[in-house]
PDB file of N, CA and C in Angstrom:
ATOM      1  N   UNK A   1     -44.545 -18.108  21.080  1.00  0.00           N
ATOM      2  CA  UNK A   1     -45.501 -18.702  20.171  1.00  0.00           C
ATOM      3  C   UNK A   1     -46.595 -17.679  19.883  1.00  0.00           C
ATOM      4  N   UNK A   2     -47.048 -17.448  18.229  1.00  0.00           N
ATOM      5  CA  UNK A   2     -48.109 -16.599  18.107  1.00  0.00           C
ATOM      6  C   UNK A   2     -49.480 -17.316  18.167  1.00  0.00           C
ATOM      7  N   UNK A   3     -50.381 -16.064  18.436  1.00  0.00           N
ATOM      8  CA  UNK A   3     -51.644 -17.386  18.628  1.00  0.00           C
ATOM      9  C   UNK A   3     -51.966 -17.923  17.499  1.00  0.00           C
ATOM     10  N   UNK A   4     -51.327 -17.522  16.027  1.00  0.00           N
ATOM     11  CA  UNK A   4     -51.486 -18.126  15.202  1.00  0.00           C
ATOM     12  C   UNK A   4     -50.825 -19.452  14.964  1.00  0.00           C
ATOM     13  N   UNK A   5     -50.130 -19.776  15.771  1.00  0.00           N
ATOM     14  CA  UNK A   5     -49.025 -21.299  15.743  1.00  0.00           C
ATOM     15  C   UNK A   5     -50.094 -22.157  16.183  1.00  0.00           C
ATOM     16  N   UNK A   6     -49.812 -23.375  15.671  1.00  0.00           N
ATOM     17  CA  UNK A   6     -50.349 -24.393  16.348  1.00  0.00           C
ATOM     18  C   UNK A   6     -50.114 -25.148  17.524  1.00  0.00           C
ATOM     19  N   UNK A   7     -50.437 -25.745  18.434  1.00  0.00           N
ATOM     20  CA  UNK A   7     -51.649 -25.978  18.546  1.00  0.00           C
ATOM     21  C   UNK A   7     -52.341 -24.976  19.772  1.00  0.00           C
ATOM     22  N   UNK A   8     -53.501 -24.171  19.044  1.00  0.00           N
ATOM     23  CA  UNK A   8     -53.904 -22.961  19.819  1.00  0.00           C
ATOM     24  C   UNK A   8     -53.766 -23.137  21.486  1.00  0.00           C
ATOM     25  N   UNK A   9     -54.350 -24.351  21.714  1.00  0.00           N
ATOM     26  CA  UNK A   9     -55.252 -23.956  22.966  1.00  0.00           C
ATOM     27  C   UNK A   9     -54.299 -24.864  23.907  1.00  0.00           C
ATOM     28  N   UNK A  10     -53.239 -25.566  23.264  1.00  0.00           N
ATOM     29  CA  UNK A  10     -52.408 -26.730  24.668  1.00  0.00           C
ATOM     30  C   UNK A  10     -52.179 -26.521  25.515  1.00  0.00           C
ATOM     31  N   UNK A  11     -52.560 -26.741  26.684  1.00  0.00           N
ATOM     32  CA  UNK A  11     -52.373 -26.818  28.038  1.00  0.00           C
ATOM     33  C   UNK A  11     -53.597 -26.570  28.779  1.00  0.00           C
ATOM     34  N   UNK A  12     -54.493 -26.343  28.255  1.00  0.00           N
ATOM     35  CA  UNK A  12     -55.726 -25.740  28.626  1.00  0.00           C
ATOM     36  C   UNK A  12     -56.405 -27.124  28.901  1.00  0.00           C
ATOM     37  N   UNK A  13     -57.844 -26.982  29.630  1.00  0.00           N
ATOM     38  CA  UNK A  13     -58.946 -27.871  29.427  1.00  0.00           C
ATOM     39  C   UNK A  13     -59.556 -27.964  28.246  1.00  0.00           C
ATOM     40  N   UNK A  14     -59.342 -26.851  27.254  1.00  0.00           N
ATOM     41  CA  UNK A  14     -59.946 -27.178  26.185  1.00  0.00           C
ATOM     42  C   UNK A  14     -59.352 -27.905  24.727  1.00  0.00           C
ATOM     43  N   UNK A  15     -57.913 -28.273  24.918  1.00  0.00           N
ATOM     44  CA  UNK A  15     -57.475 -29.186  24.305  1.00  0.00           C
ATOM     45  C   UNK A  15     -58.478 -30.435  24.449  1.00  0.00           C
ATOM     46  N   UNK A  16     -58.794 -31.225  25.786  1.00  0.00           N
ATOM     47  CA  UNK A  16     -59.044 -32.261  26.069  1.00  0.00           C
ATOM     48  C   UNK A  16     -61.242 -32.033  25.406  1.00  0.00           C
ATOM     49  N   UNK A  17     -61.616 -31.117  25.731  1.00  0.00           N
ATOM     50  CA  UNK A  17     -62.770 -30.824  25.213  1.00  0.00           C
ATOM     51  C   UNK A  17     -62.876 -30.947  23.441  1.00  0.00           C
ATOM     52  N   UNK A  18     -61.786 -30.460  23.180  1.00  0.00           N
ATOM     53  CA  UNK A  18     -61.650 -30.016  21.421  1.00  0.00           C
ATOM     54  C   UNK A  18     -61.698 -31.809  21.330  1.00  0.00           C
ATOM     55  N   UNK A  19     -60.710 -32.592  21.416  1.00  0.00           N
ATOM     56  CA  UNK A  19     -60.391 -33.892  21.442  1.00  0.00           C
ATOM     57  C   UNK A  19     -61.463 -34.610  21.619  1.00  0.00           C
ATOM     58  N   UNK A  20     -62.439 -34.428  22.240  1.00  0.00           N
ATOM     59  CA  UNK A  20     -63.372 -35.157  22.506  1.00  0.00           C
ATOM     60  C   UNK A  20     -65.032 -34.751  21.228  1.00  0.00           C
ATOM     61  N   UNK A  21     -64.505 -33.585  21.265  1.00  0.00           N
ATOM     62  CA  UNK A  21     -65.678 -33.154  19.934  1.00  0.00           C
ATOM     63  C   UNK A  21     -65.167 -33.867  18.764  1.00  0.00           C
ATOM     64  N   UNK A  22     -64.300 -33.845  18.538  1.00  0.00           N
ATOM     65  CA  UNK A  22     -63.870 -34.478  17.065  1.00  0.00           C
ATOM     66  C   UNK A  22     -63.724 -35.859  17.072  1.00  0.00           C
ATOM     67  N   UNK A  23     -63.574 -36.749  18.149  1.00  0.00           N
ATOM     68  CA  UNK A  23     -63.710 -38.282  18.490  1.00  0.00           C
ATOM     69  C   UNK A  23     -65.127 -38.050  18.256  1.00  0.00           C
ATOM     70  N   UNK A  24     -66.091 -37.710  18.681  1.00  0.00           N
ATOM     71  CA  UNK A  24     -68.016 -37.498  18.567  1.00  0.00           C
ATOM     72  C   UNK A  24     -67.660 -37.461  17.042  1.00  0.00           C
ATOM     73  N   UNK A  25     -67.416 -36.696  16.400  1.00  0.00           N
ATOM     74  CA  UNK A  25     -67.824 -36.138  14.770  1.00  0.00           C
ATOM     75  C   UNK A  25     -67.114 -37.570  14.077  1.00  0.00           C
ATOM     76  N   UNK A  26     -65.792 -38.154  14.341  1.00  0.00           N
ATOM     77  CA  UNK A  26     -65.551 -39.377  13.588  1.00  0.00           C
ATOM     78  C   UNK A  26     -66.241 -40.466  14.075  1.00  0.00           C
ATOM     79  N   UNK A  27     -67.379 -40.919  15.162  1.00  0.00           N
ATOM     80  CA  UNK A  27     -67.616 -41.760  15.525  1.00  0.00           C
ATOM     81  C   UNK A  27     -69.533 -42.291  15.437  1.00  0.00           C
ATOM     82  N   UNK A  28     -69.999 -40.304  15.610  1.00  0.00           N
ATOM     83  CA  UNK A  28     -71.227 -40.895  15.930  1.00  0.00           C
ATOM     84  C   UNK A  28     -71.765 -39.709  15.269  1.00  0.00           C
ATOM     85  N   UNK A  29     -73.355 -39.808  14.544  1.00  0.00           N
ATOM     86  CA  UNK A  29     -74.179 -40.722  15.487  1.00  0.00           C
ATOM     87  C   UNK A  29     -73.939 -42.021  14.539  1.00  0.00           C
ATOM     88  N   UNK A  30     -74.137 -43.635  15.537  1.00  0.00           N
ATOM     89  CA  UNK A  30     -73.868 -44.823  15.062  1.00  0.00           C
ATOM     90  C   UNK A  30     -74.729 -44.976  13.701  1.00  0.00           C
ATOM     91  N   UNK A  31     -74.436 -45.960  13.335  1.00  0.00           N
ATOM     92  CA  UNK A  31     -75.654 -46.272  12.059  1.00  0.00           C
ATOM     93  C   UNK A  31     -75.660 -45.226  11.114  1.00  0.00           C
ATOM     94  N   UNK A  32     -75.335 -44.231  11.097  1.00  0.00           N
ATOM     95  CA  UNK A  32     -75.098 -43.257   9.923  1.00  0.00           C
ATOM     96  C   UNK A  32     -74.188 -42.888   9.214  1.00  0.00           C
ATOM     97  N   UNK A  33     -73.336 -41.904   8.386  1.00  0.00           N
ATOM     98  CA  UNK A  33     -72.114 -42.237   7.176  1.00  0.00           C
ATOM     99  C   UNK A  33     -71.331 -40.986   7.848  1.00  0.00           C
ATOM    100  N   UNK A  34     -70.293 -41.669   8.634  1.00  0.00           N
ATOM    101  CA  UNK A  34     -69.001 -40.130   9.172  1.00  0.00           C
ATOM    102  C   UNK A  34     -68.215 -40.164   8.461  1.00  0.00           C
ATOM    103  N   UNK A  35     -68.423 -40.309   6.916  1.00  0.00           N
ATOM    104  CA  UNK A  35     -67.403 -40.265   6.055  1.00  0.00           C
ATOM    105  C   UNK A  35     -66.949 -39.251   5.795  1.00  0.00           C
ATOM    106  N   UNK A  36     -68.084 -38.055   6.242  1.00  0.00           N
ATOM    107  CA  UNK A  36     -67.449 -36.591   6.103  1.00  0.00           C
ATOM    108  C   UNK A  36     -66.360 -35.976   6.655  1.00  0.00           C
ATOM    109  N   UNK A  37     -66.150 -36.682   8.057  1.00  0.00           N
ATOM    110  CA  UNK A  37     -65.658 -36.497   9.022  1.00  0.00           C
ATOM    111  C   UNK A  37     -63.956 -36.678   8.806  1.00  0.00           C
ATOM    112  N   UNK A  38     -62.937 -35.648   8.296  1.00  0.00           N
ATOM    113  CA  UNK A  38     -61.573 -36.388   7.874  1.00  0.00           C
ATOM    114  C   UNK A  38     -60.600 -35.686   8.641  1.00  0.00           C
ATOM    115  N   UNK A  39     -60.062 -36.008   9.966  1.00  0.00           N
ATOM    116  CA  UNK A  39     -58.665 -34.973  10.720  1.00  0.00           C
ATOM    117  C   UNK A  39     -57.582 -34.642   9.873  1.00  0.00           C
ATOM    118  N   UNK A  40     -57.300 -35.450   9.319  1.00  0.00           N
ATOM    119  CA  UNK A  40     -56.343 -35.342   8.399  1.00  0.00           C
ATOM    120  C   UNK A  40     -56.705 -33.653   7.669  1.00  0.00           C
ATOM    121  N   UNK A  41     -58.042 -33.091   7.276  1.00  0.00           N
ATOM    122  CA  UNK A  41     -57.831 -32.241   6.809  1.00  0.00           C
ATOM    123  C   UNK A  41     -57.775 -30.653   7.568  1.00  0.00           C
ATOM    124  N   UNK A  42     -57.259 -31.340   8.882  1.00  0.00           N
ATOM    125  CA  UNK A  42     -57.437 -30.287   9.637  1.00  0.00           C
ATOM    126  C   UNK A  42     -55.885 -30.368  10.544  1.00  0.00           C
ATOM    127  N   UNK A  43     -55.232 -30.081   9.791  1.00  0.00           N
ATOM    128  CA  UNK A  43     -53.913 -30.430  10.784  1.00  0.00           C
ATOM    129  C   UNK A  43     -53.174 -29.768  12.164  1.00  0.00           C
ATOM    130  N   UNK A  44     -53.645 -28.712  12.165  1.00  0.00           N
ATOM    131  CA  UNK A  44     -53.490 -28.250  13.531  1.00  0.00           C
ATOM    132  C   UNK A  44     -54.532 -28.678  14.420  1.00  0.00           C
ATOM    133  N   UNK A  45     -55.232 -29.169  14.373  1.00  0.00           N
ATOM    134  CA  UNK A  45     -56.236 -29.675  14.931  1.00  0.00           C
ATOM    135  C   UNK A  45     -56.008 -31.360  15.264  1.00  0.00           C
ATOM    136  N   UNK A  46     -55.665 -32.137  14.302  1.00  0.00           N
ATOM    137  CA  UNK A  46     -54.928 -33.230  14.449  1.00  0.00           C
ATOM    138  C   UNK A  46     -53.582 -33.476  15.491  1.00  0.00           C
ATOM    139  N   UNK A  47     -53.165 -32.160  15.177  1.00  0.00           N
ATOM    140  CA  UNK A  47     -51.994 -31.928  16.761  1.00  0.00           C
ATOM    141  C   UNK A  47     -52.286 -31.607  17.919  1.00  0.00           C
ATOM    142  N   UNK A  48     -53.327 -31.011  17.905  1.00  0.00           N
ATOM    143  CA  UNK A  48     -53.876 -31.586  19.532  1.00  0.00           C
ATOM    144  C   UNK A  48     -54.180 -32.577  19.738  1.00  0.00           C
ATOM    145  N   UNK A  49     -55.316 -32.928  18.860  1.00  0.00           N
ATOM    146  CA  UNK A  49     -55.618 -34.366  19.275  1.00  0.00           C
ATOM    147  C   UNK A  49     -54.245 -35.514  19.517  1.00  0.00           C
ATOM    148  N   UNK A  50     -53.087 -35.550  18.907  1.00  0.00           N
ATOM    149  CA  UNK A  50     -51.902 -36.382  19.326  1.00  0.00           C
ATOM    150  C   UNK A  50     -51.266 -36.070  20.162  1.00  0.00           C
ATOM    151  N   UNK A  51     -51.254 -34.836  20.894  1.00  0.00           N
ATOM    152  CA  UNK A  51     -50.778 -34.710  22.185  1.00  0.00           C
ATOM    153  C   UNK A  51     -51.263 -34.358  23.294  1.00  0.00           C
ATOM    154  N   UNK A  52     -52.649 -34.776  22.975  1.00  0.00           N
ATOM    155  CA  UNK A  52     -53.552 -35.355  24.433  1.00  0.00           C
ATOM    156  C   UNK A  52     -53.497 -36.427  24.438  1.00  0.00           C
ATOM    157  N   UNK A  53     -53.692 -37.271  23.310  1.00  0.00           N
ATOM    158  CA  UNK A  53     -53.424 -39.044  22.978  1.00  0.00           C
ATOM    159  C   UNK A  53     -52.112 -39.062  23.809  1.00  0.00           C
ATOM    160  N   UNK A  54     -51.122 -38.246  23.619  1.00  0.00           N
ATOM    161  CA  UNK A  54     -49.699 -38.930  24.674  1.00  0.00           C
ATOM    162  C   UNK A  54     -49.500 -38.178  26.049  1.00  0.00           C
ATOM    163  N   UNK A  55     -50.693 -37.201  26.316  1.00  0.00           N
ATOM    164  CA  UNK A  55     -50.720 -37.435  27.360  1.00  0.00           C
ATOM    165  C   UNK A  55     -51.354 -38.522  28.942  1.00  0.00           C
ATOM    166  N   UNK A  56     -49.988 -38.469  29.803  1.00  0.00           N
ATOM    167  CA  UNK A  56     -50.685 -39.393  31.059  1.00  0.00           C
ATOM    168  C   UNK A  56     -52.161 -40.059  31.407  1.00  0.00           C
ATOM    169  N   UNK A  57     -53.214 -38.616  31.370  1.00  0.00           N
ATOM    170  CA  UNK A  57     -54.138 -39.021  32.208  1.00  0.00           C
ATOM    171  C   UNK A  57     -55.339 -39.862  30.781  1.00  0.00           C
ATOM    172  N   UNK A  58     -54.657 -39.330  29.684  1.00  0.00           N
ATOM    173  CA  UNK A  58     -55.247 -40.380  28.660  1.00  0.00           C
ATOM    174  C   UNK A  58     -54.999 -41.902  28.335  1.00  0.00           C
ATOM    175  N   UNK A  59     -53.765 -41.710  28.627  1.00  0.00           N
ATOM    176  CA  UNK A  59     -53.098 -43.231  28.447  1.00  0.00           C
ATOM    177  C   UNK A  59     -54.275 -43.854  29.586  1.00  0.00           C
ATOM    178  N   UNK A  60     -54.271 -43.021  30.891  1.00  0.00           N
ATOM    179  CA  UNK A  60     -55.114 -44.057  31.991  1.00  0.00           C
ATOM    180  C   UNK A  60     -56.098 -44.335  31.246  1.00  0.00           C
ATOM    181  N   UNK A  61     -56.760 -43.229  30.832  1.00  0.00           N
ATOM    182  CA  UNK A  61     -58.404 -43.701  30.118  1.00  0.00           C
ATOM    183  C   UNK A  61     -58.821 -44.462  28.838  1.00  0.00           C
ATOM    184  N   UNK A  62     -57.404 -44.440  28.691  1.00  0.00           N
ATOM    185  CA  UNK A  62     -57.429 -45.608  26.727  1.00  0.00           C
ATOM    186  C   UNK A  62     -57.745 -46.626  27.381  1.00  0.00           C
ATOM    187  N   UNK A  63     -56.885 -46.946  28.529  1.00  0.00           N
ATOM    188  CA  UNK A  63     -57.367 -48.728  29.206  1.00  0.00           C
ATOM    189  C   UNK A  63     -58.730 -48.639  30.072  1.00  0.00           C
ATOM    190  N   UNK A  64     -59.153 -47.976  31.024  1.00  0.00           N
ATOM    191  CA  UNK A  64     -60.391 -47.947  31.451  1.00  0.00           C
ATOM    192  C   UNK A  64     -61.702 -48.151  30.851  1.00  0.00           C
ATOM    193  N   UNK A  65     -61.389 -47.091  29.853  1.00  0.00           N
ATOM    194  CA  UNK A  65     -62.574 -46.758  29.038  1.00  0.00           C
ATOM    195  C   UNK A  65     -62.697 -47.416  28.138  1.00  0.00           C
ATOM    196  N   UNK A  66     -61.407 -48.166  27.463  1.00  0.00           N
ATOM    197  CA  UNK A  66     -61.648 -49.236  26.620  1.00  0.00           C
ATOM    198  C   UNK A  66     -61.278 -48.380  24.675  1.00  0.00           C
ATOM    199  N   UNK A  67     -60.802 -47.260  25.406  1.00  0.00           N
ATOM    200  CA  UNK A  67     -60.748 -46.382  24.247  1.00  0.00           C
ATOM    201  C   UNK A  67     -59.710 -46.378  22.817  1.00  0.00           C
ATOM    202  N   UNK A  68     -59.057 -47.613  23.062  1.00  0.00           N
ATOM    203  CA  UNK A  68     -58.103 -47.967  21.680  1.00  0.00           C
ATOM    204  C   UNK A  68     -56.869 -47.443  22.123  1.00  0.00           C
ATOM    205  N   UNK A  69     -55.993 -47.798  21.165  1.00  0.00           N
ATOM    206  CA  UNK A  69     -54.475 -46.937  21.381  1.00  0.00           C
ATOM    207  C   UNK A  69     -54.679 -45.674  20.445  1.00  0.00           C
ATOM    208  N   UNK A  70     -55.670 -45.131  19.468  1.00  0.00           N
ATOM    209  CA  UNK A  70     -55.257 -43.627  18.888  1.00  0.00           C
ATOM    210  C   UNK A  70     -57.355 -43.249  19.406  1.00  0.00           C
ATOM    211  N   UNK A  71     -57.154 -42.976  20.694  1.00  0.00           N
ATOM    212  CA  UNK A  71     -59.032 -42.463  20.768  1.00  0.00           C
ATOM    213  C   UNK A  71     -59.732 -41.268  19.870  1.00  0.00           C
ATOM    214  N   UNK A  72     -58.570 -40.313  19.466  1.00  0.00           N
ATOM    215  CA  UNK A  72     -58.383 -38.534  19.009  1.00  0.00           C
ATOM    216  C   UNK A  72     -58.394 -39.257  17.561  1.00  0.00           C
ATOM    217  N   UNK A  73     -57.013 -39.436  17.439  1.00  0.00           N
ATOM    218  CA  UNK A  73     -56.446 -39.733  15.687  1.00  0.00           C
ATOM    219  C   UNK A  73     -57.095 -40.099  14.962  1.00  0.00           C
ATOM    220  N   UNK A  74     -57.542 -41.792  15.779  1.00  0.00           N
ATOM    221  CA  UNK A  74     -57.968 -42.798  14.722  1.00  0.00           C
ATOM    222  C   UNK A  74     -58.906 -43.350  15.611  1.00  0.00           C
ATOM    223  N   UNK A  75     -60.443 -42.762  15.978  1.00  0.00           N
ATOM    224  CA  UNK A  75     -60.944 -43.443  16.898  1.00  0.00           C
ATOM    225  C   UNK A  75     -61.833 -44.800  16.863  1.00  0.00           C
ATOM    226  N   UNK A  76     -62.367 -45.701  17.505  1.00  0.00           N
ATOM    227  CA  UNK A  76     -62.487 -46.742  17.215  1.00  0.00           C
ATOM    228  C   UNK A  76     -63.673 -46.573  19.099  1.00  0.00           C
ATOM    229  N   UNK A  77     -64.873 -47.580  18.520  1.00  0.00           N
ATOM    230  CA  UNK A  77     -66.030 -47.472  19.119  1.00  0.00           C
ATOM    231  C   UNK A  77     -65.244 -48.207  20.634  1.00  0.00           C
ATOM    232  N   UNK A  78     -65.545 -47.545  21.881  1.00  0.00           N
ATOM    233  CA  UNK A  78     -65.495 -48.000  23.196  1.00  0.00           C
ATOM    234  C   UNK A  78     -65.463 -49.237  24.034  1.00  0.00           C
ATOM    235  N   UNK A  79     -64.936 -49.967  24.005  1.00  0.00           N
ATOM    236  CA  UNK A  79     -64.896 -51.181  24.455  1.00  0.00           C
ATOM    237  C   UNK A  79     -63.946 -51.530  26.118  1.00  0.00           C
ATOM    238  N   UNK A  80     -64.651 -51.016  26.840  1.00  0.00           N
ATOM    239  CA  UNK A  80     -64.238 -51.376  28.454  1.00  0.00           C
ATOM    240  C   UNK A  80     -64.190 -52.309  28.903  1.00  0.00           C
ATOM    241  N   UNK A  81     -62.779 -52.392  29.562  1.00  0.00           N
ATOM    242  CA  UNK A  81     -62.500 -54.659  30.192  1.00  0.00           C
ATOM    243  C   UNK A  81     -63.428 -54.578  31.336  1.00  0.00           C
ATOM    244  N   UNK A  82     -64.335 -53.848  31.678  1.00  0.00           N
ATOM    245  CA  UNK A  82     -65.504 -54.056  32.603  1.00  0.00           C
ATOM    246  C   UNK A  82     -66.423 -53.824  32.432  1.00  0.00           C
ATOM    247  N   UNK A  83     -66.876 -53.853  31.351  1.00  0.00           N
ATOM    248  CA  UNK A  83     -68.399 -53.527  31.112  1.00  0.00           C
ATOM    249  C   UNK A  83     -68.881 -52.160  30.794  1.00  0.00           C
ATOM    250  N   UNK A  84     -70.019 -52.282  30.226  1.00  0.00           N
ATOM    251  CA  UNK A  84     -70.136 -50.892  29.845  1.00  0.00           C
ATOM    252  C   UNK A  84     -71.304 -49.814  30.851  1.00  0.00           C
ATOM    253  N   UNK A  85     -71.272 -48.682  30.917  1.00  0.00           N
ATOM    254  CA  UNK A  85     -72.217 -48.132  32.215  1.00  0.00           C
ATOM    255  C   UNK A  85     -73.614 -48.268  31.195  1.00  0.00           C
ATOM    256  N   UNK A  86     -73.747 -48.664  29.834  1.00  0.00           N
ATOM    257  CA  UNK A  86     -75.441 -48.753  29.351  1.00  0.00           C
ATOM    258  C   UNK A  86     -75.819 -49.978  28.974  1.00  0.00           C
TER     259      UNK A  86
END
């Protein structure tokens, strides 16, 4: 694979970091317009985010955290079956 293939960084910690910046940019800050915000126009970038979504230790945290079935793809505000830590 060249480092020009997608998806750069898989296997790394920073897949799961990248994934989590771009869930922030489609989600928040609340009350304001993330309409700017489109994965779709970023498609190698969209492929990480779907194969951290199918990875294991995410699946654990979609149910913990309350984080939807697409948290990366298609994210959707936090809702934990125990409450929230704020």
């Amino acid at each position: 694979m060249a480092a020009t293939d997608p998806p750069w960084f898989f296997g790394s910690g920073l897949d799961f970091y990248i994934a989590a910046c771009l869930r922030w940019c489609a989600l928040y800050p609340t009350g304001y317009d993330t309409g700017w915000f489109d994965l779709a126009r970023w498609p190698h970038l969209r492929e990480i985010c779907v194969r951290v979504e199918a990875m294991p230790a995410t699946c654990a945290a979609q149910y913990t955290e309350g984080l939807g079935d697409t948290p990366f793809t298609a994210p959707s505000y936090p809702n934990p079956p125990e409450g929230s830590a704020t």
